[in-house]
C-alpha atoms as a PDB file:
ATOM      1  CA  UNK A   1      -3.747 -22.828 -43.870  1.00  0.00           C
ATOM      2  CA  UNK A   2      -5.357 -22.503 -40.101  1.00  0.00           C
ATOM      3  CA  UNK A   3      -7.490 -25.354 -39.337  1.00  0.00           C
ATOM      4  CA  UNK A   4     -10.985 -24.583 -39.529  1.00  0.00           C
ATOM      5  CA  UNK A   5     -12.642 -26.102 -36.748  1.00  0.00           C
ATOM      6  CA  UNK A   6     -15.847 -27.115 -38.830  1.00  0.00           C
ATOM      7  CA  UNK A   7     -17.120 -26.928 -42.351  1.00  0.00           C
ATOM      8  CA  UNK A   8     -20.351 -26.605 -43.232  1.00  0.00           C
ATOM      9  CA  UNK A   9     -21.773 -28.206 -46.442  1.00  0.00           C
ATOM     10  CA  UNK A  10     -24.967 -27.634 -47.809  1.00  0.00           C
ATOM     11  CA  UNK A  11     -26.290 -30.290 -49.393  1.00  0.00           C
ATOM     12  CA  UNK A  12     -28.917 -31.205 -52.556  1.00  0.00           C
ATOM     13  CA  UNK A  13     -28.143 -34.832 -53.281  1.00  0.00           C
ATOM     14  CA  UNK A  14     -27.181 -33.749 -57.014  1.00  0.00           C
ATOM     15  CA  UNK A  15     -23.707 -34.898 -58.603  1.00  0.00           C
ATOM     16  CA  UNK A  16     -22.627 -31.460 -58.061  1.00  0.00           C
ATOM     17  CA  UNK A  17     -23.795 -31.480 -54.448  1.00  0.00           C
ATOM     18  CA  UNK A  18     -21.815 -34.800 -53.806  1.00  0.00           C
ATOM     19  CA  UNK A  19     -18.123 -32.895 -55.404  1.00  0.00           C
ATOM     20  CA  UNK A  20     -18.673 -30.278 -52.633  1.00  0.00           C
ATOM     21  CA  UNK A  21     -18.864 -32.784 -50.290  1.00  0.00           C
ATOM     22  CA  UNK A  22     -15.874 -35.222 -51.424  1.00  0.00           C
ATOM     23  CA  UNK A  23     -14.092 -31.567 -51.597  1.00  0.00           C
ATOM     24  CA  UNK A  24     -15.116 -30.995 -47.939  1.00  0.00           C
ATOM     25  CA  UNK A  25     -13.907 -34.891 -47.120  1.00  0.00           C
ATOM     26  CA  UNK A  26     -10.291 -33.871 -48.953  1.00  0.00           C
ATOM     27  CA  UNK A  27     -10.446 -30.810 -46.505  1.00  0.00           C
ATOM     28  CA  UNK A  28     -10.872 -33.130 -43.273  1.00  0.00           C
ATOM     29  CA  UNK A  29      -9.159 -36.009 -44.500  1.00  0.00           C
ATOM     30  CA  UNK A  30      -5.448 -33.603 -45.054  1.00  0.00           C
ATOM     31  CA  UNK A  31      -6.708 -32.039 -41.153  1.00  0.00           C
ATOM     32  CA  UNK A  32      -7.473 -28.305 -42.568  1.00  0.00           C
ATOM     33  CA  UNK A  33     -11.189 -28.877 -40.525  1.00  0.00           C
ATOM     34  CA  UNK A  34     -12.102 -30.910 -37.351  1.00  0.00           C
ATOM     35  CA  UNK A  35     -15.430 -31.305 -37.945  1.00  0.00           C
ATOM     36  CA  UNK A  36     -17.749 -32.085 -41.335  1.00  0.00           C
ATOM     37  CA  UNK A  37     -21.763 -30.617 -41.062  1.00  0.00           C
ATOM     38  CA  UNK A  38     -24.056 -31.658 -43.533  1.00  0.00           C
ATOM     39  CA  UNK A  39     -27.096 -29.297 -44.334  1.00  0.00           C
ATOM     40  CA  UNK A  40     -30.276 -29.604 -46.336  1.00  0.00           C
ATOM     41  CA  UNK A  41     -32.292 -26.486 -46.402  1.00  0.00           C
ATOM     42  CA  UNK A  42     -36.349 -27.584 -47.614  1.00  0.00           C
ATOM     43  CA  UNK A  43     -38.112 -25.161 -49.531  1.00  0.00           C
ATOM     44  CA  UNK A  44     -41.091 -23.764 -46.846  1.00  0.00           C
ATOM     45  CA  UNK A  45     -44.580 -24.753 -47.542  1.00  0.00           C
ATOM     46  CA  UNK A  46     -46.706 -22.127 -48.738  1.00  0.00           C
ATOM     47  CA  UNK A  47     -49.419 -20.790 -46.284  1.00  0.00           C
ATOM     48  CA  UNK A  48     -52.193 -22.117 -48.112  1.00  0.00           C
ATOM     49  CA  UNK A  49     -51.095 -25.630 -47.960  1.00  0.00           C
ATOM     50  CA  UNK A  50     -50.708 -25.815 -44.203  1.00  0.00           C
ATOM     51  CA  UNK A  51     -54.324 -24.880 -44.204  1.00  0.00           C
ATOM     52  CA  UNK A  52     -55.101 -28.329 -45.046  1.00  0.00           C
ATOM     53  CA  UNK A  53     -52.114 -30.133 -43.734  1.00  0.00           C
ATOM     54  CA  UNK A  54     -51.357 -30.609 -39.985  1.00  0.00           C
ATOM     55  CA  UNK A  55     -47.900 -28.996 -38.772  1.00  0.00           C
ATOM     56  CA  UNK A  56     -47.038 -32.807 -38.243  1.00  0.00           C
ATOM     57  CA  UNK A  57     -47.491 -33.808 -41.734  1.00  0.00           C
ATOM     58  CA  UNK A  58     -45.325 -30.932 -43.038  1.00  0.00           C
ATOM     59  CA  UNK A  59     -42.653 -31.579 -40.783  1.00  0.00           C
ATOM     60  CA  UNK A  60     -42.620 -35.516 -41.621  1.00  0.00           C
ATOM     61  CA  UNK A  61     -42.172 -34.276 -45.293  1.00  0.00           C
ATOM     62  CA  UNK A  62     -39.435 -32.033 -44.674  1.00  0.00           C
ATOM     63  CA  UNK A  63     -37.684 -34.458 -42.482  1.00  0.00           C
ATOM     64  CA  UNK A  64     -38.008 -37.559 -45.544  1.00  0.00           C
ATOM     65  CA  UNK A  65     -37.707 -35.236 -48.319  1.00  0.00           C
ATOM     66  CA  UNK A  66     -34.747 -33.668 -46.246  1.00  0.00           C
ATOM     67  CA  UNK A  67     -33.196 -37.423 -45.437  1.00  0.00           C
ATOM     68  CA  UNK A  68     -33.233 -38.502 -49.304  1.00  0.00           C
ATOM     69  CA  UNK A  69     -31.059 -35.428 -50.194  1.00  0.00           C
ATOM     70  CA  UNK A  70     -28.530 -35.900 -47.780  1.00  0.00           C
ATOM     71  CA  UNK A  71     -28.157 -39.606 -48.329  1.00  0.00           C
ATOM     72  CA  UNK A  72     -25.826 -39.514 -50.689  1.00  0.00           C
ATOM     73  CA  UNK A  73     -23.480 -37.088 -48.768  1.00  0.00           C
ATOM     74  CA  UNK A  74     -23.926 -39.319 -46.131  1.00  0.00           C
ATOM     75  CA  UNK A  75     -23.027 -42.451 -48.062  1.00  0.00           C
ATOM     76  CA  UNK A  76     -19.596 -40.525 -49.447  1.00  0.00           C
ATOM     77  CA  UNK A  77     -18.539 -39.076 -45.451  1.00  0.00           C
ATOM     78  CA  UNK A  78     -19.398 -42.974 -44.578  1.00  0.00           C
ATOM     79  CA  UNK A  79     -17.123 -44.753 -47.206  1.00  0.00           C
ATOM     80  CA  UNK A  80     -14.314 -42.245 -46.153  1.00  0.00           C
ATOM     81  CA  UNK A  81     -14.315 -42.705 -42.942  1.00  0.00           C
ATOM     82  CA  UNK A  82     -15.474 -39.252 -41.728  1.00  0.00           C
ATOM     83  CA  UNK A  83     -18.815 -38.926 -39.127  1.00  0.00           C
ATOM     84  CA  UNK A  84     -21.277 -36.127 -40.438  1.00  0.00           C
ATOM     85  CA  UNK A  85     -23.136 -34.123 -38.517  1.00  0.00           C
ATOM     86  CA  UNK A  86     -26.501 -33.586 -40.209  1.00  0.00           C
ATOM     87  CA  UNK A  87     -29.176 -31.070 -40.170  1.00  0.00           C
ATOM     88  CA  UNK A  88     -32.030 -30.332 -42.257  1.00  0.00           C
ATOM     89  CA  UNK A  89     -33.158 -26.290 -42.157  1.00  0.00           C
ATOM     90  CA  UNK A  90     -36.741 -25.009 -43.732  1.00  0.00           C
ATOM     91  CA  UNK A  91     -36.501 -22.005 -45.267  1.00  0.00           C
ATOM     92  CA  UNK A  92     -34.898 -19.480 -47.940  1.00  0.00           C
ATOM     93  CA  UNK A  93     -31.454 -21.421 -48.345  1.00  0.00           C
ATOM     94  CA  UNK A  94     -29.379 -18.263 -47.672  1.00  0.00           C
ATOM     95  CA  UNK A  95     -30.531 -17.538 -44.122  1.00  0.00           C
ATOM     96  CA  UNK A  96     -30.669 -21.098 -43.304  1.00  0.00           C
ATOM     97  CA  UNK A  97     -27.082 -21.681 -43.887  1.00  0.00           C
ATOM     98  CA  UNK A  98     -26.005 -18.778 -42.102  1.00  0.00           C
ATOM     99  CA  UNK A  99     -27.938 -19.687 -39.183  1.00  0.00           C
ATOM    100  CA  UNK A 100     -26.587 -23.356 -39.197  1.00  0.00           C
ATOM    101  CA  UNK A 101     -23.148 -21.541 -39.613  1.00  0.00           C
ATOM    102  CA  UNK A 102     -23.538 -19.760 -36.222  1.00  0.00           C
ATOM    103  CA  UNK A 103     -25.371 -22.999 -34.412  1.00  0.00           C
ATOM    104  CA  UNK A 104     -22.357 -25.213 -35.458  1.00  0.00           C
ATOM    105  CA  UNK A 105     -19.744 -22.685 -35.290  1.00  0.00           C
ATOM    106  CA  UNK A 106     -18.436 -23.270 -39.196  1.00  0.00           C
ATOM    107  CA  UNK A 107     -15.753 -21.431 -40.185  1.00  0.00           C
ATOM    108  CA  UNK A 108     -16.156 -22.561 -44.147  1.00  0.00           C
ATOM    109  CA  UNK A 109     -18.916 -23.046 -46.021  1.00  0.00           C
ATOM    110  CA  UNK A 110     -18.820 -25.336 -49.158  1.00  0.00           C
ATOM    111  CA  UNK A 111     -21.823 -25.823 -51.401  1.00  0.00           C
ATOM    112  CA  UNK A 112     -22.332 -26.904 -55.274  1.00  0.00           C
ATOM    113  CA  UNK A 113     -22.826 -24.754 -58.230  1.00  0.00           C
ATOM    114  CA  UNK A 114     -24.267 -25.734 -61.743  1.00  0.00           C
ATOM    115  CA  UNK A 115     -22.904 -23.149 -62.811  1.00  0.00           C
ATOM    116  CA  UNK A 116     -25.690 -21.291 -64.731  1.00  0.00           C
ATOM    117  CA  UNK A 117     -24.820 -17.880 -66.034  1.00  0.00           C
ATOM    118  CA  UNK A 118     -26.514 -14.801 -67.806  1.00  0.00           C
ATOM    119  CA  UNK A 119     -30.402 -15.178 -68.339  1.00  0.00           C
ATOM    120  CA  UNK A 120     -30.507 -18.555 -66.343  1.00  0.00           C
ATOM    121  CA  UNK A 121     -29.246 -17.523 -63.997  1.00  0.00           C
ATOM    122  CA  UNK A 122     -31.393 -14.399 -62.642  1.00  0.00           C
ATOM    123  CA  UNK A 123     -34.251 -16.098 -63.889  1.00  0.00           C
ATOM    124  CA  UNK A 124     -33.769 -19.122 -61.408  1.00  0.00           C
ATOM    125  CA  UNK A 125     -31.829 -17.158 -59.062  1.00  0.00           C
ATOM    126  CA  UNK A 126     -28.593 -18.254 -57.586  1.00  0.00           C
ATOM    127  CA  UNK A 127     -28.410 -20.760 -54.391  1.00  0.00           C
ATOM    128  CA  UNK A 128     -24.927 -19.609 -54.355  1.00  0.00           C
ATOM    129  CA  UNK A 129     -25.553 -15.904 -54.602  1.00  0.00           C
ATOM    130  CA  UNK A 130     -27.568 -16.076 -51.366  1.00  0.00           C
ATOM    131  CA  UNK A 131     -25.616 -18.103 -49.350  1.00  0.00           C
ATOM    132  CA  UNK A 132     -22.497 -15.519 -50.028  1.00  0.00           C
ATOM    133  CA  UNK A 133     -24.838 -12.955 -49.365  1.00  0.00           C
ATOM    134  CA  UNK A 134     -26.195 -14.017 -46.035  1.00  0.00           C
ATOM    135  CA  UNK A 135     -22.784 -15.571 -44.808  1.00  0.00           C
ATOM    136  CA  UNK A 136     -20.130 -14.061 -42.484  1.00  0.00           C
ATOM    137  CA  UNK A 137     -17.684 -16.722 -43.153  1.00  0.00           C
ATOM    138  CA  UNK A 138     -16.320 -17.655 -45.887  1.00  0.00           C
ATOM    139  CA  UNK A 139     -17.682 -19.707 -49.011  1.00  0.00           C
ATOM    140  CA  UNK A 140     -16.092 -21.806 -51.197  1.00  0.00           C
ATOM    141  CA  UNK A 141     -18.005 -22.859 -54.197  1.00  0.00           C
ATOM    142  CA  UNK A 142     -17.455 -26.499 -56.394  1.00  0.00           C
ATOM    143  CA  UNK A 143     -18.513 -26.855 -59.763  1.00  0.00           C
END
């Protein structure tokens, strides 16, 4: 395998979130990638909301909310050794990613799956299934 020269992971802070990262850590620590990125993509506030809330506010919010859910994959990069990169992106979670993929220059993306199939699936719609849609690199999914 080529060395990649960064991965990017996108992160939750759920169990399954921190497998994609130690799978990311296995990647760097064996020198398949140079460089470890650590993304959180927040979920935009609505239009209504920021009626009432100053642009300030929201972005405090997205930053802390954003900084809980990538403390774990922080903790994990930290206790291996490995210095993460992180960002935190607002936005649908597909286009996010592939932007951060182009600002950081990733040539993998890794990112968690639960896993939900059939009805469960389409009705919560898959994180996974846009990321892979939106991407131009490739994505490599941990359950």
């Amino acid at each position: 395998m080529h060395k990649i020269n960064a991965i990017l992971v996108a992160v939750d802070g759920s169990e399954t979130s921190d497998r994609a990262v130690q799978h990311a850590l296995d990647m760097v620590a064996t020198g398949c990638a140079a460089e470890l990125h650590l993304l959180n993509v927040q979920p935009s506030v609505g239009g209504a909301v920021s009626t009432f809330v100053s642009r300030e506010q929201i972005d405090s919010h997205h930053r802390e909310e954003g900084q809980k859910a990538l403390a774990s994959a922080v903790a994990l990069a930290g206790k291996a050794g490995v210095t993460a990169k992180t960002h935190i992106g607002v936005g649908r979670q597909g286009e996010i990613v592939a932007d951060f993929v182009n600002k950081v220059g990733a040539g993998l993306v890794v990112l968690g799956t639960r896993g939900h199939t059939g009805l469960a699936g389409v009705l919560m719609g898959s994180v996974a299934q846009d990321v892979i849609a939106h991407s131009k690199v490739p994505v490599t999914l941990v359950k």
